[in-house]
Protein backbone atom coordinates (compact mmCIF):
# COMPACT_ATOMS: atom_id res chain seq x y z
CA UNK A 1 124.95 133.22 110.65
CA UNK A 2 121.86 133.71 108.27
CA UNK A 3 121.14 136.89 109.51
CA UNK A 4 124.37 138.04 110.08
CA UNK A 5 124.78 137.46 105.92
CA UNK A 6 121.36 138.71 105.72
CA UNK A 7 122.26 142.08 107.17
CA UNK A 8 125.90 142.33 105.54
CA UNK A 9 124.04 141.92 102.07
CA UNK A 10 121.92 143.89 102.43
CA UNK A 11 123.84 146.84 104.14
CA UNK A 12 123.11 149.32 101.25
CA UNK A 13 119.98 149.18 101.19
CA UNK A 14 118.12 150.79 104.22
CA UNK A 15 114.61 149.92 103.32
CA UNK A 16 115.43 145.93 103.20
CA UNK A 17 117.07 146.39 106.60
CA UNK A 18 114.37 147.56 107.88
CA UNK A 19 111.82 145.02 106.47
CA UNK A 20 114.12 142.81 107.95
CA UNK A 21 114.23 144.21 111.65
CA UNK A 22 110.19 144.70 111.37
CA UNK A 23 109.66 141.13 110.42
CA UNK A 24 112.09 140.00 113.00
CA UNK A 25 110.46 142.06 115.58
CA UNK A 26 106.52 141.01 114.50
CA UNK A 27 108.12 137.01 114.70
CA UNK A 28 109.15 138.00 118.72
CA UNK A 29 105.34 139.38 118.85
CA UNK A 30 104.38 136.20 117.64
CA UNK A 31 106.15 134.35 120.09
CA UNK A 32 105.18 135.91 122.93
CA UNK A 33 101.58 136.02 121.86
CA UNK A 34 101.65 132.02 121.04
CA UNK A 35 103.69 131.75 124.36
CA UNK A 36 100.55 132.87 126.49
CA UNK A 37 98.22 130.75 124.28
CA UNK A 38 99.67 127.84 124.93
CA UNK A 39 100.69 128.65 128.62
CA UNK A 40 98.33 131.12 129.83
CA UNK A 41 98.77 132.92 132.93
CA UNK A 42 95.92 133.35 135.54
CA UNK A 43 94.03 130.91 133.69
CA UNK A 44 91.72 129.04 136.32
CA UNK A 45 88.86 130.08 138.99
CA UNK A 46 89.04 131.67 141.99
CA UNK A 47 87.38 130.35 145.09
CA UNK A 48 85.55 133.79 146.49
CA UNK A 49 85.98 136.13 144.12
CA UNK A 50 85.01 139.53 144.29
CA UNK A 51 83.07 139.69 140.85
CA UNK A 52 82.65 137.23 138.15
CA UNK A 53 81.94 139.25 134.76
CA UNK A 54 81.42 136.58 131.54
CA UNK A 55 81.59 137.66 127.72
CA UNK A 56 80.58 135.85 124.12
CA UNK A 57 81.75 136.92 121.04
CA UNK A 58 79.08 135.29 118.67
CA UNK A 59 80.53 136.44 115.75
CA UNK A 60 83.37 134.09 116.20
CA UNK A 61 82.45 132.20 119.11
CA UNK A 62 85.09 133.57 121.91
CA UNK A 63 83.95 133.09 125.34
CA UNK A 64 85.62 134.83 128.38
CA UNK A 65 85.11 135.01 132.66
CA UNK A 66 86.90 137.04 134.28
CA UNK A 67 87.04 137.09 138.14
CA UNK A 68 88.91 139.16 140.68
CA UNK A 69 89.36 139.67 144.16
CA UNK A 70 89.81 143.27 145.32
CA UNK A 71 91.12 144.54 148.44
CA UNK A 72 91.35 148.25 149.52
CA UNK A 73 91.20 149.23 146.40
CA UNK A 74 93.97 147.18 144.44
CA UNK A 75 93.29 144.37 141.92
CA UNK A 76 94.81 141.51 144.49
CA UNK A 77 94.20 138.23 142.26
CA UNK A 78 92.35 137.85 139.22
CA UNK A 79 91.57 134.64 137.11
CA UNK A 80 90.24 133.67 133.89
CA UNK A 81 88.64 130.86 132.20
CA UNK A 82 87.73 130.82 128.34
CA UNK A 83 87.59 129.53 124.87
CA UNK A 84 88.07 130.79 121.83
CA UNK A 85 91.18 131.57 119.19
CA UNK A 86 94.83 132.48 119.80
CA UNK A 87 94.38 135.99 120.33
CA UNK A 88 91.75 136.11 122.47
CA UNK A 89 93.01 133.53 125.06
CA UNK A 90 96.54 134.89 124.40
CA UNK A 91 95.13 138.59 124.94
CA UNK A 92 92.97 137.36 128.50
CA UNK A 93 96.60 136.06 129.72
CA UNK A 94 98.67 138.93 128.74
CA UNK A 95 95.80 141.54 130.61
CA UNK A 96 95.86 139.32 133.77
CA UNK A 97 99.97 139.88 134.26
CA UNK A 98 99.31 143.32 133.16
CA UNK A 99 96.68 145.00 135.79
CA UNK A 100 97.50 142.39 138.43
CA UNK A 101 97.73 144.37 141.75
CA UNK A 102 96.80 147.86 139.60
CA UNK A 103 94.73 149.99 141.30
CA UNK A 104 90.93 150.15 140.36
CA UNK A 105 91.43 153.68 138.99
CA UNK A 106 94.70 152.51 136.71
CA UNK A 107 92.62 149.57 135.10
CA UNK A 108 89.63 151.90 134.36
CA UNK A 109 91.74 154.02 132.73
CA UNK A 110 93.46 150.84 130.83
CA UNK A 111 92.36 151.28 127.01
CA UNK A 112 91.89 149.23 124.23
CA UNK A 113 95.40 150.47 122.67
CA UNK A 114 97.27 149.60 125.81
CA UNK A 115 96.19 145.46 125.40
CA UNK A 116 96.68 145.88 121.77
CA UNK A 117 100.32 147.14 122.17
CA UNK A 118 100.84 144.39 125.08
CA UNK A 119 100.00 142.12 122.41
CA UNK A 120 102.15 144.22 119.56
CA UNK A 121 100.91 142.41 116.41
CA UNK A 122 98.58 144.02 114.04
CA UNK A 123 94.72 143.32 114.14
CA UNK A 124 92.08 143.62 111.63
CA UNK A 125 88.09 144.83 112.98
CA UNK A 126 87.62 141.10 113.35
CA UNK A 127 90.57 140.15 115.34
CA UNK A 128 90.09 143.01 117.63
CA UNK A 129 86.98 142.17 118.97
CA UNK A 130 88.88 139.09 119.86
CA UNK A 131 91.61 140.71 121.40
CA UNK A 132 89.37 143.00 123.28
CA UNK A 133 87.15 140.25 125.10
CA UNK A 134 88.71 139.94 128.12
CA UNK A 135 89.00 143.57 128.65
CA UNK A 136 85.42 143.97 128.00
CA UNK A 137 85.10 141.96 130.18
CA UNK A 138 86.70 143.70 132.80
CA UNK A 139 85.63 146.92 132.67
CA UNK A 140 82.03 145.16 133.11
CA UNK A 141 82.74 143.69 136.11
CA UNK A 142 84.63 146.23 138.04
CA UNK A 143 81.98 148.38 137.16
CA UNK A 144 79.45 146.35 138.63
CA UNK A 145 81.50 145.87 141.64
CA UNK A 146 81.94 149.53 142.12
């Protein structure tokens, strides 16, 4: 009933209803982004994969492997393994379900806005070299693969 009070008070004024809606929305963002942190997907090793493609963000200390298994063509499992802060584990989880049985082509032309709107909370330069380890990561192996 908070928010239904919230919204009735503040009916008149358009701009407060829409901090309201954005801050509302960013919280969901939040919640999915913590959600993958703290339950990744993919997380783990695969037994043969295809490629194995590692990255180290030493400004912060982020680690990241990616592996992958490909078969005619098509991303058929991938896996990762890391350590480093909530949006860069949270980030390697949310690419995984993402490209997962893509073909090569639609992951090379996956771009750094694409992860950052999967993971739909604002970044500063900092953060987004975070949030862009894992697909860094990648990119560098399927290109050694192919």
């Amino acid at each position: 009933m908070v928010y239904k009070s919230l919204f009735i008070y503040n009916e008149g004024n358009h701009r407060l209803y829409m901090v309201f809606i954005r801050a509302r929305r960013m919280q969901l963002y939040q919640e999915r982004v913590m959600d993958h942190y703290r339950n990744p997907r993919n997380r783990g090793e695969l037994a043969t994969p295809d490629f194995s493609s590692d990255l180290h963000n030493p400004s912060c200390g982020d680690s990241i492997v990616i592996q992958a298994t490909i078969k005619d063509g098509i991303l058929a499992n991938i896996a990762f393994e890391g350590n480093g802060c909530v949006i860069s584990q949270a980030a390697a989880s949310l690419l995984t379900e993402a490209i997962k049985e893509k073909s090569l082509d639609e992951i090379r032309s996956f771009t750094p806005d694409h992860l950052i709107a999967l993971l739909g909370i604002p970044l500063g330069p900092t953060r987004l070299k975070c949030a862009l380890l894992a697909l860094d990561a990648l990119k560098a192996g399927i290109a050694r693969y192919a």
